[in-house]
Protein backbone atom coordinates (compact mmCIF):
# COMPACT_ATOMS: atom_id res chain seq x y z
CA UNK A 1 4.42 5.80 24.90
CA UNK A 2 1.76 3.49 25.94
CA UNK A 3 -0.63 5.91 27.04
CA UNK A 4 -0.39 7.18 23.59
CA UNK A 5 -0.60 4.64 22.00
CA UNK A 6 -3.52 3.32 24.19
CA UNK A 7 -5.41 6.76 22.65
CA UNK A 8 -4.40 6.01 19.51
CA UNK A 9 -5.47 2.31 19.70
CA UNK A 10 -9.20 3.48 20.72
CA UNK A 11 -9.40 5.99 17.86
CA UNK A 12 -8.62 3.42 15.47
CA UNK A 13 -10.69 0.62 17.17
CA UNK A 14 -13.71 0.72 14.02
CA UNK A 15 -11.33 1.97 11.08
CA UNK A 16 -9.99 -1.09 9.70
CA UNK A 17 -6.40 -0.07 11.01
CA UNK A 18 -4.58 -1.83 13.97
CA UNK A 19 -1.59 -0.17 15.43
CA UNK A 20 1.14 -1.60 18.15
CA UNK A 21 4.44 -0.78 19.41
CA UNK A 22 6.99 -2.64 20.37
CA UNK A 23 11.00 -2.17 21.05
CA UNK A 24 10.73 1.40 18.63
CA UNK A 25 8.83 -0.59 16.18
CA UNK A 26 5.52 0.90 15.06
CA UNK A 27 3.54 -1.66 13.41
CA UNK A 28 0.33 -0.26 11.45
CA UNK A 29 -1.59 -3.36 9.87
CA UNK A 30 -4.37 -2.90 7.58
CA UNK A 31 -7.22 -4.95 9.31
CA UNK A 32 -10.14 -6.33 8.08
CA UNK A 33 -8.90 -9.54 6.85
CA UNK A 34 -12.33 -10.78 6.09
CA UNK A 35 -12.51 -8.68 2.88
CA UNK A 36 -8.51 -9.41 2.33
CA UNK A 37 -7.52 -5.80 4.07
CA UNK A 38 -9.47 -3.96 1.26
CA UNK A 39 -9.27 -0.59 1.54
CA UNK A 40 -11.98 2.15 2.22
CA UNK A 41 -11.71 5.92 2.79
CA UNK A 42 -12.34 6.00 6.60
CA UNK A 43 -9.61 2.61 6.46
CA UNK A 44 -7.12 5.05 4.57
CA UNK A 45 -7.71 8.25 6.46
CA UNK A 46 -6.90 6.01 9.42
CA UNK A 47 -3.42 4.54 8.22
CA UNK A 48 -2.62 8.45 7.27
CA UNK A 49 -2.98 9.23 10.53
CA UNK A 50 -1.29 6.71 12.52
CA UNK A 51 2.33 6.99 10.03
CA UNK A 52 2.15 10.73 10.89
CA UNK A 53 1.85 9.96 14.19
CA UNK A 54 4.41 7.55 14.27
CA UNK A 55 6.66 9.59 12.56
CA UNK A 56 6.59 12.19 14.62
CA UNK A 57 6.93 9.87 17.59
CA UNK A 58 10.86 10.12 18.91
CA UNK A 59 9.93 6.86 20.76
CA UNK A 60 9.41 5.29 17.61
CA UNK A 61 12.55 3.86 15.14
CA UNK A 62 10.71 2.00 12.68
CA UNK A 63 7.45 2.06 11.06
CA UNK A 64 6.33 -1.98 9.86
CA UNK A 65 3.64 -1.70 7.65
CA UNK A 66 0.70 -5.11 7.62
CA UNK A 67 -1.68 -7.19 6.89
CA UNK A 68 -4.05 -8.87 9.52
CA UNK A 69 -5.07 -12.49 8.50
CA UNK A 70 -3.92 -14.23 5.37
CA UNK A 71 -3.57 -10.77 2.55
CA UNK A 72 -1.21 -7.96 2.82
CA UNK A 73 -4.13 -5.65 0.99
CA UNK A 74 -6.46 -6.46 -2.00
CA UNK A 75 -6.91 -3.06 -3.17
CA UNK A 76 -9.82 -0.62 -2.74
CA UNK A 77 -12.89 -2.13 -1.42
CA UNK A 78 -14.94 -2.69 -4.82
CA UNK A 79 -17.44 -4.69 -3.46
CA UNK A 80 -20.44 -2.13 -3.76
CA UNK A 81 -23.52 -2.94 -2.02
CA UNK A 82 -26.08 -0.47 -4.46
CA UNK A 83 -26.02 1.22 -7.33
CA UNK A 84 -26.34 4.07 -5.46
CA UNK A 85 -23.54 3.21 -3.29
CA UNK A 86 -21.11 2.87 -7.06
CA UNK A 87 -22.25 6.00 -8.37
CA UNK A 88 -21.10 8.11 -4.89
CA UNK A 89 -18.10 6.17 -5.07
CA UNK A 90 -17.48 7.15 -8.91
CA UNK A 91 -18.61 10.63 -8.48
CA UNK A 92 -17.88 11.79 -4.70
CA UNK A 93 -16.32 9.19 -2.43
CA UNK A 94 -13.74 8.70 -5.11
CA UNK A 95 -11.94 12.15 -4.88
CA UNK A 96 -11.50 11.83 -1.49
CA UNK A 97 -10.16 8.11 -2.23
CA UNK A 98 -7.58 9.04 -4.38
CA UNK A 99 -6.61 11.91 -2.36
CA UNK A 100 -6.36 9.59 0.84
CA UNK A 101 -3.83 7.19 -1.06
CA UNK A 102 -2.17 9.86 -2.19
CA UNK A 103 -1.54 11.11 1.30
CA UNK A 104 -0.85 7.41 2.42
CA UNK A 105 1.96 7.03 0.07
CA UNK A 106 3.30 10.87 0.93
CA UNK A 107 3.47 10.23 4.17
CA UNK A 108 4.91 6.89 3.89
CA UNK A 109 7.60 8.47 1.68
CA UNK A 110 8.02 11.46 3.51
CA UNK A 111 8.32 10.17 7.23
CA UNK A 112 11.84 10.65 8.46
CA UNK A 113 12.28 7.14 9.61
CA UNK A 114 12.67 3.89 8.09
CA UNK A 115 9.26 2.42 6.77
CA UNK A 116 9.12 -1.21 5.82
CA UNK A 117 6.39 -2.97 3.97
CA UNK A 118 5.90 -6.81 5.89
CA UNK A 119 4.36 -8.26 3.21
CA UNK A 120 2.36 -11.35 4.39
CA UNK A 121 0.24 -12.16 1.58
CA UNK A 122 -1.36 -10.80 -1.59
CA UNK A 123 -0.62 -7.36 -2.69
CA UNK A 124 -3.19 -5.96 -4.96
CA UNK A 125 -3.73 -2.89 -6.74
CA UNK A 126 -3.44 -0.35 -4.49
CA UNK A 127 -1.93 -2.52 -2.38
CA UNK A 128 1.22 -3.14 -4.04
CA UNK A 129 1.63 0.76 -4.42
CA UNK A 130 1.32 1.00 -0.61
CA UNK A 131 4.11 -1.62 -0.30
CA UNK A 132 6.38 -0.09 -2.94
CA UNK A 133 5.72 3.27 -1.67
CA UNK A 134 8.05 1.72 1.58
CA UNK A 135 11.52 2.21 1.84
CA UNK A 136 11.73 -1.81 1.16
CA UNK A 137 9.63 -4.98 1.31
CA UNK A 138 9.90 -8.37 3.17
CA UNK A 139 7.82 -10.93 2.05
CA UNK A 140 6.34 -14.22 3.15
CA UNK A 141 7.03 -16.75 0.18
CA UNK A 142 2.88 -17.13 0.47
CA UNK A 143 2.88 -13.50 -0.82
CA UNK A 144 2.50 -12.03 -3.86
CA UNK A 145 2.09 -8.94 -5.91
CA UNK A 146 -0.74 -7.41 -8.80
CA UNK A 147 -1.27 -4.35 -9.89
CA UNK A 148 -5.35 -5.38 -10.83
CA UNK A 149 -6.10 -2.29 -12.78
CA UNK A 150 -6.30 -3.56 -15.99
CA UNK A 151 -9.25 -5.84 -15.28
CA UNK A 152 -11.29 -3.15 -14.36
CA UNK A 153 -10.54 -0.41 -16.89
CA UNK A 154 -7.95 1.75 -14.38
CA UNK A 155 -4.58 3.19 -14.57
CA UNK A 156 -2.56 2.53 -11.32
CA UNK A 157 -3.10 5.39 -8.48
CA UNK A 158 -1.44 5.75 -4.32
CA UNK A 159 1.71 6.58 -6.71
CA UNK A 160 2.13 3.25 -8.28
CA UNK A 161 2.76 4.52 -11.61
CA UNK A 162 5.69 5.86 -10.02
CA UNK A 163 7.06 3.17 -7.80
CA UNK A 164 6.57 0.51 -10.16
CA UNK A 165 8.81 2.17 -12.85
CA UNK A 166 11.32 3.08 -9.49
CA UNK A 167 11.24 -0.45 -9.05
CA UNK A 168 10.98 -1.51 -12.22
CA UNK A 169 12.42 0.23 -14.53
CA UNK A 170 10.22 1.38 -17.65
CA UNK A 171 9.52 -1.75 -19.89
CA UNK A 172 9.06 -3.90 -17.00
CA UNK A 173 6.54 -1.62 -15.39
CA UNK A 174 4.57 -1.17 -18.43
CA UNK A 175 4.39 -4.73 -18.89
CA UNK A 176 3.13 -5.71 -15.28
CA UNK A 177 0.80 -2.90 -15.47
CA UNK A 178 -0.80 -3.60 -19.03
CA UNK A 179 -0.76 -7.22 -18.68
CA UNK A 180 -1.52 -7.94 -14.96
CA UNK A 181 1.14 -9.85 -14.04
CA UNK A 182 1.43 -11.83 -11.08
CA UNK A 183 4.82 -11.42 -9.46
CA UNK A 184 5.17 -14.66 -7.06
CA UNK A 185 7.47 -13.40 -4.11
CA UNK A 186 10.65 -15.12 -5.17
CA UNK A 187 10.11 -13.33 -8.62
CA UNK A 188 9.64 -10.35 -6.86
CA UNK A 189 13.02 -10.98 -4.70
CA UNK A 190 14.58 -11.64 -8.13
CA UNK A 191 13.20 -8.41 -9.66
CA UNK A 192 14.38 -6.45 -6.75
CA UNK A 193 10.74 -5.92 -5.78
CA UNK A 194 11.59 -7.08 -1.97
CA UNK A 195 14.87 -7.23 -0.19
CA UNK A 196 13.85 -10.81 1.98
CA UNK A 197 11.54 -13.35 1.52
CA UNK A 198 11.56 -16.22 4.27
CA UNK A 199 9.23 -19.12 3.65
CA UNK A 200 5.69 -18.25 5.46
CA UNK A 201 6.35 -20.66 9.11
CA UNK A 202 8.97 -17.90 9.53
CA UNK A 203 8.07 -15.20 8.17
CA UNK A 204 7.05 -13.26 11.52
CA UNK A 205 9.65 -14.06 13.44
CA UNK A 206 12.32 -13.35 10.58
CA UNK A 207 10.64 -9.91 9.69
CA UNK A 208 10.77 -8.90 13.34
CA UNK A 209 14.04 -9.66 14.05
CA UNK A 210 15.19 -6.98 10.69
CA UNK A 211 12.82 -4.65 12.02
CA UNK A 212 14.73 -5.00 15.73
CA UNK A 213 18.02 -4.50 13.73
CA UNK A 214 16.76 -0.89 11.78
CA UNK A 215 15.57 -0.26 15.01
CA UNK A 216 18.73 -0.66 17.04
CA UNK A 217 20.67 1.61 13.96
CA UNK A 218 21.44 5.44 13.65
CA UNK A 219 17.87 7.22 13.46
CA UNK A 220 19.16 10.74 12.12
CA UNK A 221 21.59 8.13 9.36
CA UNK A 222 18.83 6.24 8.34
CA UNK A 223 16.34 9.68 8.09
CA UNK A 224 19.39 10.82 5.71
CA UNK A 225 20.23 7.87 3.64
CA UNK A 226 16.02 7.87 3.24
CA UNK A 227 15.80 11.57 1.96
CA UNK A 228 19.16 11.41 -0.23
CA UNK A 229 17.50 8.10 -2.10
CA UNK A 230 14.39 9.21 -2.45
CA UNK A 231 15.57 12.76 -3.82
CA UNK A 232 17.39 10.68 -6.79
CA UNK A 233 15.07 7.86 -7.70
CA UNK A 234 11.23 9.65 -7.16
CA UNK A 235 12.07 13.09 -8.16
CA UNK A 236 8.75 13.22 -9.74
CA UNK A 237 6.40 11.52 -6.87
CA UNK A 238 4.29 14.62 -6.63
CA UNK A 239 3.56 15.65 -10.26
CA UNK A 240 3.38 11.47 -10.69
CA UNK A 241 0.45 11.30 -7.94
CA UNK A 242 -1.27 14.73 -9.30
CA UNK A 243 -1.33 13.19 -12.96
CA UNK A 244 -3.06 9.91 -11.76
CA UNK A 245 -5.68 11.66 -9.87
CA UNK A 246 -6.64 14.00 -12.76
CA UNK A 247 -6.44 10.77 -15.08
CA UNK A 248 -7.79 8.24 -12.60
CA UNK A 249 -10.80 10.47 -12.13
CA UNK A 250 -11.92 10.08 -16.29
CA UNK A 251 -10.94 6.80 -16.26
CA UNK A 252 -13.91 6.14 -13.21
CA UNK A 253 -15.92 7.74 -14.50
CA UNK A 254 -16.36 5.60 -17.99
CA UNK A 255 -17.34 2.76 -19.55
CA UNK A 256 -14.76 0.90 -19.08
CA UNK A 257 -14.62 0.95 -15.07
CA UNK A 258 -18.16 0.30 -15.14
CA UNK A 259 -17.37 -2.93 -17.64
CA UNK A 260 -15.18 -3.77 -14.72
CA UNK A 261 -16.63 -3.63 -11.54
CA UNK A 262 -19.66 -5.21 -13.21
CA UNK A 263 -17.46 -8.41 -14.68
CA UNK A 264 -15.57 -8.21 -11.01
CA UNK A 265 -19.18 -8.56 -9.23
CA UNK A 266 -20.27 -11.34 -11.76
CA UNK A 267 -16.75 -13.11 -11.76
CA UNK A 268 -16.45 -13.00 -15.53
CA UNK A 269 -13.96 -11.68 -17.87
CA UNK A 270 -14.39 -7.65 -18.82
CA UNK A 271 -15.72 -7.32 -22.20
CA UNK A 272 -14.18 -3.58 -23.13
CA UNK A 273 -15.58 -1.81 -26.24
């Protein structure tokens, strides 16, 4: 496993994406905690990679899920150098953007082990998909979760619109989704959002030791009790993620986004027609 994983470290060395092993736990941390783990498609395509590679790893038991730094993930990188640089994101980086979280949160969902989301900090907007697209969450009590689409004229995407209603339920959802809400991480243990939160001196070594103990349980029951869950409570994952890219795609491409990402630049409240 360590050559492997010594190839896989090297391929991943510029993507944003660091990836370790230890005692049949894959960890996979999103890593470039200098613009809070924002995401960015060569960041994504990365993290696609090394889950399927994980889960198809015998050697590994359980796939941990990360932030580098002080953020679990802020999102998708929004932080556009040009105009020119905005407009390929809006009208040809973003396709393959969507389509990348999309395949994140597949694969996440789909990989026949347990995947846990070690939430260390913030989880934002596409973020907090990411970790609800895990089989659970752990959470640092320094952590907390946004969705962060309605400042900037967007509809959740990376299957959020699904996971936060799994989670959720439907009024609940709607309401942290339209309103923004911040969900502190005891609120989130509270709302069933996480299944631990430990204060933030222990986080680490608390999370470890629960990823030790999946690790150290039945692989083919836990690959079961995974499929048999998620075949009751995200029947509709796939038509879910297929309506937010068709939707997500109008939405970027009007005022509204632009509204956003302008008043997100500035540091200003949107001003929507």
């Amino acid at each position: 496993d360590g050559a492997a994983m010594s190839v896989a470290a090297g391929d991943l060395a510029d993507s944003g994406i660091a990836v370790s092993t230890r005692g049949g736990v894959r960890e996979i941390a999103f890593n470039r905690p200098e613009r809070m783990n924002s995401v960015r498609p060569d960041m994504l395509a990365a993290a696609v990679a090394a889950v399927n590679e994980a889960a198809a790893d015998p050697a590994v038991r359980v796939i941990a899920l990360t932030g580098t730094g002080r953020a679990f993930c802020a999102g998708a990188d929004l932080a556009f150098g040009t105009e020119s640089e905005a407009a390929a994101f809006i009208h040809d980086d973003s396709t393959g953007m969507i389509d990348l979280m999309n395949a994140l949160a597949t694969s996440i969902v789909e990989a026949p082990k347990a995947v846990v989301a070690v939430v260390n900090g913030p989880a934002v907007g596409v973020g907090m998909s990411f970790a609800l697209a895990c089989d659970f969450a752990v959470a640092s009590d320094a952590a907390f979760f946004k969705p962060g689409f309605e400042g900037i004229g967007l509809m959740p995407d990376g299957g959020g619109t699904v996971f936060f209603a799994a989670a959720l339920g439907r009024s609940k959802a709607l309401a942290t989704i339209l309103l923004g809400d911040r969900i502190q991480a005891i609120e989130a243990l509270e709302a069933g959002l996480v299944a631990r939160v430990w204060p933030e001196r222990m986080f680490r070594e608390r999370a470890e030791e629960l990823l030790q103990q999946l690790a150290a349980g039945s692989a083919p029951a836990a690959a079961a009790a995974k499929r048999a869950v998620n075949t009751l409570a995200l029947p509709s994952l796939v038509d879910g993620l297929a309506f937010e890219r068709e939707h997500q795609q109008r939405l970027l491409r009007g005022a509204d986004f632009a509204e956003g990402v302008a008043a997100f630049g500035q540091r200003r409240p949107p001003r929507f027609e």
